[in-house]
C-alpha atoms as a PDB file:
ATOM      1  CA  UNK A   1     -51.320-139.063   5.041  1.00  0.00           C
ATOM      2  CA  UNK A   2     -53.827-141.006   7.021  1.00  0.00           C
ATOM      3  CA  UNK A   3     -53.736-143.481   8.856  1.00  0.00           C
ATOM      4  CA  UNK A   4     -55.183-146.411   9.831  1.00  0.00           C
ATOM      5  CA  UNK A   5     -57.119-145.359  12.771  1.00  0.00           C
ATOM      6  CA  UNK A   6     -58.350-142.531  10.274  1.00  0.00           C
ATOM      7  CA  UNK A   7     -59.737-144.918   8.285  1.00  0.00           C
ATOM      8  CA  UNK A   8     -61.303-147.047  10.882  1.00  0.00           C
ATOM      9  CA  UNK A   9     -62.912-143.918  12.345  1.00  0.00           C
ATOM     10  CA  UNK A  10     -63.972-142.777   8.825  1.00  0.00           C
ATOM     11  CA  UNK A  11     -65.477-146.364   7.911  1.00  0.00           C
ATOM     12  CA  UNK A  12     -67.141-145.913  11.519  1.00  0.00           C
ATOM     13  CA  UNK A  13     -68.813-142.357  11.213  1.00  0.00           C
ATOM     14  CA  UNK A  14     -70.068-143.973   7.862  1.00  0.00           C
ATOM     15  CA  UNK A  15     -72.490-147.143  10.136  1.00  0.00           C
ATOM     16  CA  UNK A  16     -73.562-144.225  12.226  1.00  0.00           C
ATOM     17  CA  UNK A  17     -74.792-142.429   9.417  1.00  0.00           C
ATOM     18  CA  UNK A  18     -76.314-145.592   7.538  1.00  0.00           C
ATOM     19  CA  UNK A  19     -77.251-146.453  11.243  1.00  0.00           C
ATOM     20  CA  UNK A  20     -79.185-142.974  11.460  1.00  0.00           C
ATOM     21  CA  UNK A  21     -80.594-143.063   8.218  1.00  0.00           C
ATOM     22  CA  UNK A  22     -82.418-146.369   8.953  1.00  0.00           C
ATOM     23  CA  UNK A  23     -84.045-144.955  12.095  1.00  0.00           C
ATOM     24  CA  UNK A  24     -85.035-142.103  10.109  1.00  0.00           C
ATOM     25  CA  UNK A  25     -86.865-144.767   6.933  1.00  0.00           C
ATOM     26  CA  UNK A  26     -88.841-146.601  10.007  1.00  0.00           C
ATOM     27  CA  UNK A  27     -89.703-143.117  11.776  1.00  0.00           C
ATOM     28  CA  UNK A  28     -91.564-142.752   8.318  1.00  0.00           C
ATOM     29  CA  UNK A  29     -93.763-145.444   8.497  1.00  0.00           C
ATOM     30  CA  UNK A  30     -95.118-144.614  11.589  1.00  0.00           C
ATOM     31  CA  UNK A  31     -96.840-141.243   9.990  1.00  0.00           C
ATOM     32  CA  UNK A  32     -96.060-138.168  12.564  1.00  0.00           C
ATOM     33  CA  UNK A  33     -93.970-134.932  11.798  1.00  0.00           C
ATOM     34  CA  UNK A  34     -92.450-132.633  14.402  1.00  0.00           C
ATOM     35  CA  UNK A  35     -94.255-128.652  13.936  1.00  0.00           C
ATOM     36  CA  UNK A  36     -93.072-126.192  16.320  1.00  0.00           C
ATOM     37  CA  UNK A  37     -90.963-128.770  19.038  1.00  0.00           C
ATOM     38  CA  UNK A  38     -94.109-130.525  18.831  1.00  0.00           C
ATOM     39  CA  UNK A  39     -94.897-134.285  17.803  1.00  0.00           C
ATOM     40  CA  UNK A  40     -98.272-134.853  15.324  1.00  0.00           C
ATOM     41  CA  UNK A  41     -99.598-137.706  14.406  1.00  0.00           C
ATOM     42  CA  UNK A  42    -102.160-138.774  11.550  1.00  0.00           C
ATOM     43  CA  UNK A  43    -105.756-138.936  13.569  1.00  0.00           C
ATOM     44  CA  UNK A  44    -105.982-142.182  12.851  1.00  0.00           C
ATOM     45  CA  UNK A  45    -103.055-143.382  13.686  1.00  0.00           C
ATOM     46  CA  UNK A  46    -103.758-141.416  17.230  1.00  0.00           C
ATOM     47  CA  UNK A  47    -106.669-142.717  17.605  1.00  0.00           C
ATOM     48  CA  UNK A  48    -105.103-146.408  17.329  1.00  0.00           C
ATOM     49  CA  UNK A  49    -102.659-145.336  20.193  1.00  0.00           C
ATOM     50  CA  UNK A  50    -104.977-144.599  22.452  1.00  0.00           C
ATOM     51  CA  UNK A  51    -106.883-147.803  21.727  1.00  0.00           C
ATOM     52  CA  UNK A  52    -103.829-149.307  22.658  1.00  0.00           C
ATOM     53  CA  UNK A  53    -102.853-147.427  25.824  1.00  0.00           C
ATOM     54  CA  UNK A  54    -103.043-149.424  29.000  1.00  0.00           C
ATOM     55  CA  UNK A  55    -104.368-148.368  32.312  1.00  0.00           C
ATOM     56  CA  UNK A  56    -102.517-147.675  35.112  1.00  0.00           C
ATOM     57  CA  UNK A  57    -103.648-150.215  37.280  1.00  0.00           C
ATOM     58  CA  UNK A  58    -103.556-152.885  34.797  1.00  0.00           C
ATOM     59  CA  UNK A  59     -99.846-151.943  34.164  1.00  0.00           C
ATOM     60  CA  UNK A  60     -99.152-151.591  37.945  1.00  0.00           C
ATOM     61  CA  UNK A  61    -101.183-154.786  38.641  1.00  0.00           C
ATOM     62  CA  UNK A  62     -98.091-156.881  36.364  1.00  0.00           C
ATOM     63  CA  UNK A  63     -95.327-155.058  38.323  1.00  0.00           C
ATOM     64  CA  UNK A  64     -93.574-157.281  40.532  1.00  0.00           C
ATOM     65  CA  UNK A  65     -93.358-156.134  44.286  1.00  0.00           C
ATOM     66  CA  UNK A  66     -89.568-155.565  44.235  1.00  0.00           C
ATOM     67  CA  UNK A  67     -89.853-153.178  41.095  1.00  0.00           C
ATOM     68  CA  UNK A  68     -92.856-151.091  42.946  1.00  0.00           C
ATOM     69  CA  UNK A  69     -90.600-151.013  46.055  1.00  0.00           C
ATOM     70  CA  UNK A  70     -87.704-149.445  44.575  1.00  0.00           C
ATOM     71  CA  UNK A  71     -89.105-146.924  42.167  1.00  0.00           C
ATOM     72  CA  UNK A  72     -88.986-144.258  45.171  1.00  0.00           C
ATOM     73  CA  UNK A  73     -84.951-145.213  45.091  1.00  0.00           C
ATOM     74  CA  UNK A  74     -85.009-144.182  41.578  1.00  0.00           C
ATOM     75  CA  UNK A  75     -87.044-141.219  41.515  1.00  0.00           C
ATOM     76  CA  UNK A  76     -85.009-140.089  44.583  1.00  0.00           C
ATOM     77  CA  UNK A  77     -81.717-139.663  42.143  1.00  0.00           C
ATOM     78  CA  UNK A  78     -83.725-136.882  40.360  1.00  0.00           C
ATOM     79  CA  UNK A  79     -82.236-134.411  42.848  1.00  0.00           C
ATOM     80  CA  UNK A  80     -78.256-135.471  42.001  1.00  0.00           C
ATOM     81  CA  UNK A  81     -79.071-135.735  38.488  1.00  0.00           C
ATOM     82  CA  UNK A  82     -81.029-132.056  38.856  1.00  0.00           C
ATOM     83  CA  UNK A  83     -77.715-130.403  40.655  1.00  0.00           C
ATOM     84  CA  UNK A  84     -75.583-132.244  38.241  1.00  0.00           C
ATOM     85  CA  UNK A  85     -76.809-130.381  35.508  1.00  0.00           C
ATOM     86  CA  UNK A  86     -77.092-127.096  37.286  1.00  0.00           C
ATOM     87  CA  UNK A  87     -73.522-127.217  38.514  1.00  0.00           C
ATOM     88  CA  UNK A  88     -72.491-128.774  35.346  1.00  0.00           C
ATOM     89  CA  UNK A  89     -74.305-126.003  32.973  1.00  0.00           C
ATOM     90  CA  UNK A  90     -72.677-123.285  35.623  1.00  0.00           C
ATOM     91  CA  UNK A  91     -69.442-124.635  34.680  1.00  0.00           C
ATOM     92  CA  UNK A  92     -69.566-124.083  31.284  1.00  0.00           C
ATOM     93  CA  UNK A  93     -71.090-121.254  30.975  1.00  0.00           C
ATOM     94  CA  UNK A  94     -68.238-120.020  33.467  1.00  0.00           C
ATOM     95  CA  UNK A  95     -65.095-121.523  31.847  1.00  0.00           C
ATOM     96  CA  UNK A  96     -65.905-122.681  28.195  1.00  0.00           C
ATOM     97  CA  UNK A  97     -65.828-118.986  27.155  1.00  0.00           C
ATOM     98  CA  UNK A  98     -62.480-118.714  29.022  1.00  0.00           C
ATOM     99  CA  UNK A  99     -61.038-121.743  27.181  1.00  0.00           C
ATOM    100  CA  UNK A 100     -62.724-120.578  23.919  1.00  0.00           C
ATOM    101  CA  UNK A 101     -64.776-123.770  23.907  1.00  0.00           C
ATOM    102  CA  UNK A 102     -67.981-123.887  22.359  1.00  0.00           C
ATOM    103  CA  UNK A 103     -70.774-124.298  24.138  1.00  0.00           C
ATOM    104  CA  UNK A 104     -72.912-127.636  24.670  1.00  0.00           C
ATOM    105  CA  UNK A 105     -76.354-127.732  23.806  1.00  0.00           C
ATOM    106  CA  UNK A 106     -78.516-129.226  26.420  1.00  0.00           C
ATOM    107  CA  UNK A 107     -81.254-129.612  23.303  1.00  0.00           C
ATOM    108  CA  UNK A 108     -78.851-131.802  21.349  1.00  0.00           C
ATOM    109  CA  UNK A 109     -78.799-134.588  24.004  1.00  0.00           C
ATOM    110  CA  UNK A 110     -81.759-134.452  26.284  1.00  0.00           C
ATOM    111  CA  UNK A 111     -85.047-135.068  24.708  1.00  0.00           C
ATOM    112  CA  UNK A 112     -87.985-135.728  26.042  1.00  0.00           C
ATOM    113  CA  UNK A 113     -91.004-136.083  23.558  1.00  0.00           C
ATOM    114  CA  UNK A 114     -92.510-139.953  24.423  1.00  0.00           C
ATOM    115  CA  UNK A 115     -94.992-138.252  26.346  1.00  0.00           C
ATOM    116  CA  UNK A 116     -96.712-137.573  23.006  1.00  0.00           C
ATOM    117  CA  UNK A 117     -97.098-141.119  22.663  1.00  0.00           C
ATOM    118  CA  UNK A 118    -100.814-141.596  23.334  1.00  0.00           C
ATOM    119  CA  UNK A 119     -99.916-145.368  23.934  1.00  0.00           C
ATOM    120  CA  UNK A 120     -98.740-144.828  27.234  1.00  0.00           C
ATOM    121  CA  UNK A 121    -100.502-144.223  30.357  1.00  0.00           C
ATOM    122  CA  UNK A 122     -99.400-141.876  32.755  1.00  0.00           C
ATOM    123  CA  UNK A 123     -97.173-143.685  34.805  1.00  0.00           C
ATOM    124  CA  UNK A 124     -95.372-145.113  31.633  1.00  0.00           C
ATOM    125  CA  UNK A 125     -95.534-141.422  30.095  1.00  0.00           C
ATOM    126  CA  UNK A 126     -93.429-140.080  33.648  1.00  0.00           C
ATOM    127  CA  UNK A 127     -91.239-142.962  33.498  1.00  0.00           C
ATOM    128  CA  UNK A 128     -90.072-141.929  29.492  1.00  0.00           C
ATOM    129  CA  UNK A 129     -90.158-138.204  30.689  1.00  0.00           C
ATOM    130  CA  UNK A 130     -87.566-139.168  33.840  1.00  0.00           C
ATOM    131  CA  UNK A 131     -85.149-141.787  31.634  1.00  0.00           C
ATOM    132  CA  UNK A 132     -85.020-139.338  28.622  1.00  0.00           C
ATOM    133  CA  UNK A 133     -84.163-136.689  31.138  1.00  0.00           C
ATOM    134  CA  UNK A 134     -81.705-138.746  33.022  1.00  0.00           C
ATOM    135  CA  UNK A 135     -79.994-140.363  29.885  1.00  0.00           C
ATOM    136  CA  UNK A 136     -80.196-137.227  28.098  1.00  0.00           C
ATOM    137  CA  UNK A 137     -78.366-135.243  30.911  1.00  0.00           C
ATOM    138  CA  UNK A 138     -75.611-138.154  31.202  1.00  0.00           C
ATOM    139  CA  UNK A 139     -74.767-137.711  27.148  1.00  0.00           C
ATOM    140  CA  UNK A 140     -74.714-133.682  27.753  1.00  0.00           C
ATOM    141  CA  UNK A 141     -72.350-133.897  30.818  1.00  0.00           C
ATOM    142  CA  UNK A 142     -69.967-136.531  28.900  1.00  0.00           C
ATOM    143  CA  UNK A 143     -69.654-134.025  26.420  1.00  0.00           C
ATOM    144  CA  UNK A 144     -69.012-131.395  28.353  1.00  0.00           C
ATOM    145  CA  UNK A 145     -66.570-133.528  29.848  1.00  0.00           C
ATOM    146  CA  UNK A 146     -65.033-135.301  26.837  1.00  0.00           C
ATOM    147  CA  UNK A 147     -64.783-131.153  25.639  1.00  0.00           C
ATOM    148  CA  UNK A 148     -62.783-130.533  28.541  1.00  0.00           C
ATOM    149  CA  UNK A 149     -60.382-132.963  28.739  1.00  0.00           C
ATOM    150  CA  UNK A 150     -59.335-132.344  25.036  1.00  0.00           C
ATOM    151  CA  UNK A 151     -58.576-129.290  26.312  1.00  0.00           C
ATOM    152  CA  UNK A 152     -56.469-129.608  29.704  1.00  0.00           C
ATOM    153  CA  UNK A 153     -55.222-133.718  28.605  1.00  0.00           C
ATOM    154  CA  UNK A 154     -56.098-135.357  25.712  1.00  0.00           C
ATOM    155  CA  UNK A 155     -54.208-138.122  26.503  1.00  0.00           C
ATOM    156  CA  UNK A 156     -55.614-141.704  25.920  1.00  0.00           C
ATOM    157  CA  UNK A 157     -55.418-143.829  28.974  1.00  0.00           C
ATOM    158  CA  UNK A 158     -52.725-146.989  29.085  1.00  0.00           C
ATOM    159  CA  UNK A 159     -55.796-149.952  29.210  1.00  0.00           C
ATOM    160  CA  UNK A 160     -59.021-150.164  27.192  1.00  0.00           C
ATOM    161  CA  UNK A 161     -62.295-148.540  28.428  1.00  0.00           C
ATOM    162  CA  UNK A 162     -65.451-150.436  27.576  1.00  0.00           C
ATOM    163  CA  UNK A 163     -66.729-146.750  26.259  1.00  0.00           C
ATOM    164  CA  UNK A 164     -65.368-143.732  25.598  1.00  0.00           C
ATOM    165  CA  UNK A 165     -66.336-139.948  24.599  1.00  0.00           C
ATOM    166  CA  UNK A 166     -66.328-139.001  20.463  1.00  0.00           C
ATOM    167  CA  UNK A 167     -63.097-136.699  21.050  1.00  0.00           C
ATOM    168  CA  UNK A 168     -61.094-139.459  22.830  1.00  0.00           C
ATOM    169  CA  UNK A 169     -59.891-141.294  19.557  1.00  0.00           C
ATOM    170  CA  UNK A 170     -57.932-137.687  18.371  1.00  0.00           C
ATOM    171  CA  UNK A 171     -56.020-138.043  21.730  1.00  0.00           C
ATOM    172  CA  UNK A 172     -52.223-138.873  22.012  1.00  0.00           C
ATOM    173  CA  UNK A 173     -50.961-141.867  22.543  1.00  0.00           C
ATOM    174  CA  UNK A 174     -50.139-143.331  26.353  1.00  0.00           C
ATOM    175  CA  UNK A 175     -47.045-143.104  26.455  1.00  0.00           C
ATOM    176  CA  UNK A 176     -45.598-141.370  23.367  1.00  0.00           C
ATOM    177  CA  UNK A 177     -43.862-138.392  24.915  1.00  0.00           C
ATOM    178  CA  UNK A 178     -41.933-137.549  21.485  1.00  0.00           C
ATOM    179  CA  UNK A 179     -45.335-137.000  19.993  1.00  0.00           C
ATOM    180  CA  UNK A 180     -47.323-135.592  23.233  1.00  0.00           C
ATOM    181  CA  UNK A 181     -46.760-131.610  22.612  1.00  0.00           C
ATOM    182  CA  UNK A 182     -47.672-131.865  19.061  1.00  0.00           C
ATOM    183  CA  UNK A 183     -50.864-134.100  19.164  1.00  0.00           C
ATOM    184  CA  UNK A 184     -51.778-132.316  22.232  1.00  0.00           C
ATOM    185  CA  UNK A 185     -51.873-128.802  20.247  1.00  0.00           C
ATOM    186  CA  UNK A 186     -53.743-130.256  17.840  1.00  0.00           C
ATOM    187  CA  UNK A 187     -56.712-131.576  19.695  1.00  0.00           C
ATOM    188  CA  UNK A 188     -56.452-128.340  21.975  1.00  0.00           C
ATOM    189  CA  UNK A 189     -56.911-127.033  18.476  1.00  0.00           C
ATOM    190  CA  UNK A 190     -59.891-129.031  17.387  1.00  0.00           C
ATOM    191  CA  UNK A 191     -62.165-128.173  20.433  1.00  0.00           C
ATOM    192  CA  UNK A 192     -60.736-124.558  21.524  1.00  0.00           C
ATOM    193  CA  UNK A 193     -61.587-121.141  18.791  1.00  0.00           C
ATOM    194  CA  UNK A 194     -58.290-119.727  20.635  1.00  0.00           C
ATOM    195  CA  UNK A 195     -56.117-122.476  19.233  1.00  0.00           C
ATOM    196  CA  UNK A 196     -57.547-122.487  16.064  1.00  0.00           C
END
């Protein structure tokens, strides 16, 4: 019988969808299809972009000083974020088989594809390339993560997070011990082809 959380989580998965099908309606308007991994737009509607593209030095020149003065601090995290991904891929490619837990694809969560935008200058065009890397490899890792822990201790934490991973909801309860073997089981179950 479900229960209420079910329900919540059911009525939830249903906004995400309705959420995903409007960006999909407005992705329409704007006239491009994806062939091959590859974004193509109408000609006309590229030839508007680049109409619209700024230059580099007219974007730079509205920068503040501050802003131009710590880009090198961001671009410097590029080298944590690039082993963070290396050791974090080497992980799973070590232990997920182990645990019989299926693989993460690094394609689901990092894209990077505003470059296409013709819009864009250079500068701007790096600066999508670097956050869609960078936000991308965050989402991958989390769900690597949020894979593992249903696996070693799905067990929901005593106070409220401001954001948790899409397996955390199946966890047990803080502080149900009666209940702990079985609902751990069955997320070990949900996430692992051994347990299944």
């Amino acid at each position: 019988m479900p229960n209420q959380l079910d329900d919540l989580l059911d009525r939830l998965r249903d906004v995400q969808e309705e959420v995903q099908q409007e960006i999909e309606d407005r992705r329409a308007a704007f006239r491009y299809r994806i062939r091959r991994g590859r974004v193509e737009f109408d000609a006309d509607i590229r030839r508007r972009h680049r109409e619209l593209r700024e230059s580099w030095l007219s974007f730079l020149s509205r920068t503040r000083l501050l802003v131009l003065v710590t880009a090198p601090v961001i671009y410097a995290l590029i080298i944590p974020f690039a082993l963070l991904d290396l050791f974090v891929s080497v992980y799973q490619a070590i232990c997920f088989p182990v645990y019989g837990l299926e693989k993460v694809r690094r394609a689901d969560y990092i894209a990077i594809d505003r470059h296409h935008l013709a819009y864009l200058n250079g500068l701007q065009k790096l600066n999508c390339v670097y956050c869609g890397y960078c936000n991308g490899l965050i989402a991958y890792v989390r769900e690597i993560a949020g894979r593992t822990e249903s696996y070693w201790c799905p067990i929901k934490h005593a106070r409220r997070l401001a954001s948790t991973h899409d397996h955390y909801t199946g966890f047990a309860d803080f502080g149900d011990g009666e209940r702990f073997r079985e609902d751990w089981d069955r997320t070990r179950a949900r996430v692992s082809r051994h347990h299944r």
